[in-house]
C-alpha atoms as a PDB file:
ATOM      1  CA  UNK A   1     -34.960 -43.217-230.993  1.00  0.00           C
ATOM      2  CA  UNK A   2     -33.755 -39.287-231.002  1.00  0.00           C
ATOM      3  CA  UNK A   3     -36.906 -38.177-231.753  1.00  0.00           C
ATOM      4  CA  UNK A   4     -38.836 -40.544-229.124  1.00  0.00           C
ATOM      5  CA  UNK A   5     -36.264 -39.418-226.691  1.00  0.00           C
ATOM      6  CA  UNK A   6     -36.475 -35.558-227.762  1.00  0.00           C
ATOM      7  CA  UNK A   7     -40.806 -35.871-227.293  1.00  0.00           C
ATOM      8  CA  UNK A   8     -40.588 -37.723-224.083  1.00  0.00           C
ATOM      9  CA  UNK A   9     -37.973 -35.043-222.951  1.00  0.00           C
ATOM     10  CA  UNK A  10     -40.658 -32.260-223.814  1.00  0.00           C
ATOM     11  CA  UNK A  11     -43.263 -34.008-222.206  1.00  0.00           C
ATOM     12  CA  UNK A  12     -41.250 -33.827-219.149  1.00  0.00           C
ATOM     13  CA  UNK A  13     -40.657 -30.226-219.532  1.00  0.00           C
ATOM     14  CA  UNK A  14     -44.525 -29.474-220.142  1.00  0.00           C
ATOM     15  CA  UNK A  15     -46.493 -31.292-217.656  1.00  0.00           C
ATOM     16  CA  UNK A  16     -45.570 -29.447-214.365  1.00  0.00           C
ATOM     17  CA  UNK A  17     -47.313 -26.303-216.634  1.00  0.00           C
ATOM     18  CA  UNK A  18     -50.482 -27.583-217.212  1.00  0.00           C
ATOM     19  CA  UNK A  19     -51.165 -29.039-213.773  1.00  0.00           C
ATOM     20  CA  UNK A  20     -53.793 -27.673-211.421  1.00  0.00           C
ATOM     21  CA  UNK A  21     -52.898 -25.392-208.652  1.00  0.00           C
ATOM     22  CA  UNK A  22     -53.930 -25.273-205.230  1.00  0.00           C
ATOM     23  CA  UNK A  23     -56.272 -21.766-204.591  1.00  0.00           C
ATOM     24  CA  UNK A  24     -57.642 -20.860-201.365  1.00  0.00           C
ATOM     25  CA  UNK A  25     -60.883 -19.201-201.123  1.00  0.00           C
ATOM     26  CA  UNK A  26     -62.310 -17.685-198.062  1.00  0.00           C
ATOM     27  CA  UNK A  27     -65.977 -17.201-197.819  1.00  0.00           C
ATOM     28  CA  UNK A  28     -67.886 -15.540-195.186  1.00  0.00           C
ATOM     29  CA  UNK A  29     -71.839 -14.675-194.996  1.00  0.00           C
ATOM     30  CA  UNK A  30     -72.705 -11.529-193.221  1.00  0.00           C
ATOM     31  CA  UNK A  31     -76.127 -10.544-193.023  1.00  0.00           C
ATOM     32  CA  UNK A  32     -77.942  -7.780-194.162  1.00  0.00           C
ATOM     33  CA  UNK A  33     -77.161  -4.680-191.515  1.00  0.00           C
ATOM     34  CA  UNK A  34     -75.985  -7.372-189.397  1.00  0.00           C
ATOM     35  CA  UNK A  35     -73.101 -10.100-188.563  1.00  0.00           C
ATOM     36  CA  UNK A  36     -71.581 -12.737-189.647  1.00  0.00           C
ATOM     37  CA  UNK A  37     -74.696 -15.802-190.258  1.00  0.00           C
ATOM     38  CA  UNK A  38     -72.758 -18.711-187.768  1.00  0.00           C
ATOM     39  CA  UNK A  39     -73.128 -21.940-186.389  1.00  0.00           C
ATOM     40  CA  UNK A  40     -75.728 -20.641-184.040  1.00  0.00           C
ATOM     41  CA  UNK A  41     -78.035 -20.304-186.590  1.00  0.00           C
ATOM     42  CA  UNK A  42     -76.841 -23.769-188.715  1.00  0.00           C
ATOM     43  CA  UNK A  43     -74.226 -21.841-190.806  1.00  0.00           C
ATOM     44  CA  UNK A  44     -74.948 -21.304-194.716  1.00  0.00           C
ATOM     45  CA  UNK A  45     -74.411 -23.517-197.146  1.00  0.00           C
ATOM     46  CA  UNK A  46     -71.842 -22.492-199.499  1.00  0.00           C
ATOM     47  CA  UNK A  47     -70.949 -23.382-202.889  1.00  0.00           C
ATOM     48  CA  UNK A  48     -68.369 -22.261-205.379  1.00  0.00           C
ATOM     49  CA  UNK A  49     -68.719 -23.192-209.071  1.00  0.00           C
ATOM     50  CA  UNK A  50     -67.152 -22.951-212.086  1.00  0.00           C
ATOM     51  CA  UNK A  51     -68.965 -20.581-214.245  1.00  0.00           C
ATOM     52  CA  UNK A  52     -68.602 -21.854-217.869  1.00  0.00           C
ATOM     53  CA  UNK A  53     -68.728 -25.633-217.083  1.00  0.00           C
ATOM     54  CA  UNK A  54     -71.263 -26.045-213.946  1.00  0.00           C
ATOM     55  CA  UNK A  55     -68.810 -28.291-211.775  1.00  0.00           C
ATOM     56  CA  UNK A  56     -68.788 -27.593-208.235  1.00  0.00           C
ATOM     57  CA  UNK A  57     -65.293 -26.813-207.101  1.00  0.00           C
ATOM     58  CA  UNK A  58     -66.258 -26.874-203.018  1.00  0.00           C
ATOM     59  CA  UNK A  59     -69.491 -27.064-200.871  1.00  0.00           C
ATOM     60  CA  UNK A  60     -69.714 -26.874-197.243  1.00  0.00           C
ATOM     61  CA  UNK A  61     -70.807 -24.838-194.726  1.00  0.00           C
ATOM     62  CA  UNK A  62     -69.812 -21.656-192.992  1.00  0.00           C
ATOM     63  CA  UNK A  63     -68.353 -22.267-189.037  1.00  0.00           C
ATOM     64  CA  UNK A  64     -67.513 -19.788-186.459  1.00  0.00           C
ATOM     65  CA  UNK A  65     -69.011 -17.069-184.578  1.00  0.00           C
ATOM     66  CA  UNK A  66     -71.100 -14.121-185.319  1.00  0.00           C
ATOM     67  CA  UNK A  67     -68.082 -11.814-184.961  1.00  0.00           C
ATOM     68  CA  UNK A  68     -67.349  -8.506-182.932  1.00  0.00           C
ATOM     69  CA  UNK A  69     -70.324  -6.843-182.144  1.00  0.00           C
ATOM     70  CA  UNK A  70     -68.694  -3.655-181.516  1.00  0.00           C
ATOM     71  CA  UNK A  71     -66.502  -3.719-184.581  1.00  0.00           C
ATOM     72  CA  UNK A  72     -69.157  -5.081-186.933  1.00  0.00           C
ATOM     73  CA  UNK A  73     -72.179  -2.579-185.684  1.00  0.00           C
ATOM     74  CA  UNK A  74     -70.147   0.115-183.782  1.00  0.00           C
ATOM     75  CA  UNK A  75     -67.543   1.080-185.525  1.00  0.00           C
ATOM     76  CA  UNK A  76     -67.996   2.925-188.723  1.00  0.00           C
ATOM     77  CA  UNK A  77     -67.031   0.978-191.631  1.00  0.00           C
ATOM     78  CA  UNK A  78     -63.998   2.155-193.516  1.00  0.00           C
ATOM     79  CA  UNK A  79     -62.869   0.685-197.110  1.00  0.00           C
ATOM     80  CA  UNK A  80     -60.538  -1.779-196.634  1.00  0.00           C
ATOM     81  CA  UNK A  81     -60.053  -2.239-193.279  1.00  0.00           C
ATOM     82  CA  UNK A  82     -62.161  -6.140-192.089  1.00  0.00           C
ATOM     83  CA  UNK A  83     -64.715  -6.055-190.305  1.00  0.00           C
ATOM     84  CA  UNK A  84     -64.372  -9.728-189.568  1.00  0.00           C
ATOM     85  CA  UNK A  85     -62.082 -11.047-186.952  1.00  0.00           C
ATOM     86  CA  UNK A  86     -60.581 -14.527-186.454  1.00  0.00           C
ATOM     87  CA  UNK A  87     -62.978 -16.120-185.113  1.00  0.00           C
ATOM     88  CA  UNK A  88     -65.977 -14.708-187.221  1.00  0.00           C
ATOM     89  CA  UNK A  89     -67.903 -17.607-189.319  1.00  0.00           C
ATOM     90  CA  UNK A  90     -66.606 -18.713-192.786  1.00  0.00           C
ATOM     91  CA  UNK A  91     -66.021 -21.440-195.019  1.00  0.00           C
ATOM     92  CA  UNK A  92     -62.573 -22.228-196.266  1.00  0.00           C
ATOM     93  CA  UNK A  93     -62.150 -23.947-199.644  1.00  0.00           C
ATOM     94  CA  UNK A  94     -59.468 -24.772-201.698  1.00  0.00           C
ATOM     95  CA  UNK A  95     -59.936 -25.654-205.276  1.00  0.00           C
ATOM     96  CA  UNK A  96     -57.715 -26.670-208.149  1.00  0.00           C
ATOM     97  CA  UNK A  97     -57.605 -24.632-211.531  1.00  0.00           C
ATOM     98  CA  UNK A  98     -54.877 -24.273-214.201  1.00  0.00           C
ATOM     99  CA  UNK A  99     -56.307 -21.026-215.597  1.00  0.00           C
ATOM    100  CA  UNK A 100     -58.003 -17.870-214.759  1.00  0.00           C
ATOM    101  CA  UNK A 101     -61.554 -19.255-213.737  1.00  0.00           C
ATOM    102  CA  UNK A 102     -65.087 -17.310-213.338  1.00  0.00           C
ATOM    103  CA  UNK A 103     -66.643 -18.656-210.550  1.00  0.00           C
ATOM    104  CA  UNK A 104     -69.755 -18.044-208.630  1.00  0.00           C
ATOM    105  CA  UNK A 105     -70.369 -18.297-205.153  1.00  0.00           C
ATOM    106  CA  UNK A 106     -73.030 -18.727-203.401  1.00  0.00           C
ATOM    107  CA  UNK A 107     -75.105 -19.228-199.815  1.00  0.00           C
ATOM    108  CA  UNK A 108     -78.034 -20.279-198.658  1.00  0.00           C
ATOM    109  CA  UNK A 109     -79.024 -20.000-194.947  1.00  0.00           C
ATOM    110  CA  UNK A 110     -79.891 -19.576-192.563  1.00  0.00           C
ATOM    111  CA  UNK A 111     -79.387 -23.510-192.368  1.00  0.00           C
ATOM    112  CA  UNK A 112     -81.224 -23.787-188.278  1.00  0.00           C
ATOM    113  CA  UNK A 113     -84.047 -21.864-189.774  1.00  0.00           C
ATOM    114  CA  UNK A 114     -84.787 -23.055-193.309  1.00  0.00           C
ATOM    115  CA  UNK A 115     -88.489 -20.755-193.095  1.00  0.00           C
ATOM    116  CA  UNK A 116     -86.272 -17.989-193.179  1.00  0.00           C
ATOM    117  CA  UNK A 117     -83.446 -19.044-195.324  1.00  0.00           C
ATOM    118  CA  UNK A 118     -82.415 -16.964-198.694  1.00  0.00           C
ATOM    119  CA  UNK A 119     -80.022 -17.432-201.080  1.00  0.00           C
ATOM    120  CA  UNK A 120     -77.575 -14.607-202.331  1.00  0.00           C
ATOM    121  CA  UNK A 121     -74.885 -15.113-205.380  1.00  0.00           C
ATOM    122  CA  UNK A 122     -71.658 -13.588-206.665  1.00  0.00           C
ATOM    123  CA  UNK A 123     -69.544 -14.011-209.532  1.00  0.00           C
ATOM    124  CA  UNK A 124     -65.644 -13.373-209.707  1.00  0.00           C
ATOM    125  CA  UNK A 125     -62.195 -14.190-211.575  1.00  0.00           C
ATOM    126  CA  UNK A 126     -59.782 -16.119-210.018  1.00  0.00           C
ATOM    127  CA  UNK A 127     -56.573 -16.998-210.496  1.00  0.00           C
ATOM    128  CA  UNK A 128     -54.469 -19.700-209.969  1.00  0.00           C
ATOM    129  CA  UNK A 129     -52.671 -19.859-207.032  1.00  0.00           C
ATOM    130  CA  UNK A 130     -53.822 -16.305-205.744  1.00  0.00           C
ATOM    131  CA  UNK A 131     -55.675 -16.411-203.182  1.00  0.00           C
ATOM    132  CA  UNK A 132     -58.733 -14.918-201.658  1.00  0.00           C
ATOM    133  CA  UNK A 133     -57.980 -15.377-198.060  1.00  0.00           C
ATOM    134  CA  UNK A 134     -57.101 -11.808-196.803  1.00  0.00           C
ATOM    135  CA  UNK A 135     -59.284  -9.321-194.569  1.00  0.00           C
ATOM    136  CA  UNK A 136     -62.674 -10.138-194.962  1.00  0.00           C
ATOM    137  CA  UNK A 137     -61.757 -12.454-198.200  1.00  0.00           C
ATOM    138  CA  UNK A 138     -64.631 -13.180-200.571  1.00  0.00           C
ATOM    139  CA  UNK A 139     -68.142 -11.803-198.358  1.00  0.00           C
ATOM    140  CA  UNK A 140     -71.458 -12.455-199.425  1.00  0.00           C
ATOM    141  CA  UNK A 141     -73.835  -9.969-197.679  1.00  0.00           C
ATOM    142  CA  UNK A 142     -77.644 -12.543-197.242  1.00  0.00           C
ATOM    143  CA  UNK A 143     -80.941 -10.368-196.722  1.00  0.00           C
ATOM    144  CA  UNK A 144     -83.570 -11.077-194.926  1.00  0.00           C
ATOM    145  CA  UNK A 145     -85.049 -11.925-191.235  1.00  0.00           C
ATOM    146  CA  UNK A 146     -85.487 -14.870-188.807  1.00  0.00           C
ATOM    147  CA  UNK A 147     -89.381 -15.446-188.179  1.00  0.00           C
ATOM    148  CA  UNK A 148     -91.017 -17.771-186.196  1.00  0.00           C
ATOM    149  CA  UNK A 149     -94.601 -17.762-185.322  1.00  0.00           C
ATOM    150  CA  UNK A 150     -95.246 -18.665-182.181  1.00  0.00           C
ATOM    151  CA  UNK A 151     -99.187 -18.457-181.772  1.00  0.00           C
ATOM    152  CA  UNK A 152    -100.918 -19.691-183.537  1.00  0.00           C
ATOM    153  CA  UNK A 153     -99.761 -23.153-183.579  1.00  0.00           C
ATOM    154  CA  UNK A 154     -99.604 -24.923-187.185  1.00  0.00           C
ATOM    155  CA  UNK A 155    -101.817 -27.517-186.392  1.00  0.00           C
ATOM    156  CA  UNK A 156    -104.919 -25.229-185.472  1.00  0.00           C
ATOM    157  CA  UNK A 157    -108.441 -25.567-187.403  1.00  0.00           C
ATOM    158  CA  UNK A 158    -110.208 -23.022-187.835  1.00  0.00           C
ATOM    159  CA  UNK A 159    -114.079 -22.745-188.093  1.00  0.00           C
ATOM    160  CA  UNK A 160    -116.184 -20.264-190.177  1.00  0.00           C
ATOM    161  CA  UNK A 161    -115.174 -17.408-191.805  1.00  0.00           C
ATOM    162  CA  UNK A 162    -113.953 -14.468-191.099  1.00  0.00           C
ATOM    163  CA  UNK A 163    -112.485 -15.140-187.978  1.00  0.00           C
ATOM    164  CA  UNK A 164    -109.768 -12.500-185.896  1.00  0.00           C
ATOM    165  CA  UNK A 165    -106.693 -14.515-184.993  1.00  0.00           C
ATOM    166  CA  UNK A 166    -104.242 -13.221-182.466  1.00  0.00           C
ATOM    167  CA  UNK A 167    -100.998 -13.067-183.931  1.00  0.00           C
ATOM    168  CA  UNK A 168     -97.464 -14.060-182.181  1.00  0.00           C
ATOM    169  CA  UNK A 169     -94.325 -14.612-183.479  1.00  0.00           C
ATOM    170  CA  UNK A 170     -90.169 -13.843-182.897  1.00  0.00           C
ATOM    171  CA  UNK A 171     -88.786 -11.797-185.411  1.00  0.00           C
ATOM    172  CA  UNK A 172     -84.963 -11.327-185.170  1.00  0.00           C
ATOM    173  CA  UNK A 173     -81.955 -10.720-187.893  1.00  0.00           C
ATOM    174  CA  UNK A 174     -80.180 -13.128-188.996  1.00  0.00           C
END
């Protein structure tokens, strides 16, 4: 009976260490030489997993605005100090781990304008219980541009070859 008493009593003592603890991750896409990829142009998906085993820890999609034009393409850029502002898009996640954890997080978008969309990755440590939720938090910076042909359309047929085709399209960053 001691010695039932004395495990159960260790058990006790031992399970609030080993459980899982709440860490907040903040992720926010900013495009190449530009702002913050938004919900004007579908968000980007993002996903956080854990390294070693493959399990997502959190998926979902970046909300918000673009951000402050004048601060983001303005104002020269000094270390450490955000460039993102309240309102700017992001995705916030919280995931559970009960020991330091290499993750890797990732985004694909531009969600609105999947001809155009890339994917960019990162890879960090984290923590439990600290989290990355401060300044500009955990940014992924996506390359690329926004194209959309305008003329000609896609269902054209062409006859003979060679042929000169006028060329229209949009091109815009992200």
């Amino acid at each position: 009976m001691k010695k039932f008493l004395l495990v159960w009593l260790l058990l006790l003592i031992a399970v609030p260490l080993v459980h899982a603890e709440p860490t907040r991750i903040v992720v926010r896409v900013k495009t190449k030489d530009a702002k913050f990829l938004g919900s004007s142009m579908g968000g980007a998906l993002v996903t956080i997993k854990n390294v070693l085993t493959g399990e997502i820890l959190a998926q979902g999609k970046t909300v918000g605005s673009t951000g402050n034009t004048k601060l983001i393409m303005k104002t020269p850029h000094q270390r450490g100090v955000p460039i993102s502002d309240d309102k700017a898009a992001k995705f916030v996640a919280e995931i559970d781990i009960d020991e330091p954890t290499l993750i890797e997080v990732s985004a694909y978008g531009p969600l609105a304008q999947r001809q155009a969309a890339n994917k960019v990755s990162a890879t960090q440590w984290v923590v439990p219980g600290k989290h990355i939720d401060q300044g500009d938090a955990f940014m992924l910076e996506l390359p690329g541009l926004v194209v959309d042909v305008l003329d000609p359309p896609a269902h054209i047929k062409l006859k003979g070859t060679p042929q000169q085709i006028a060329l229209k399209a949009n091109v815009t960053m992200m």
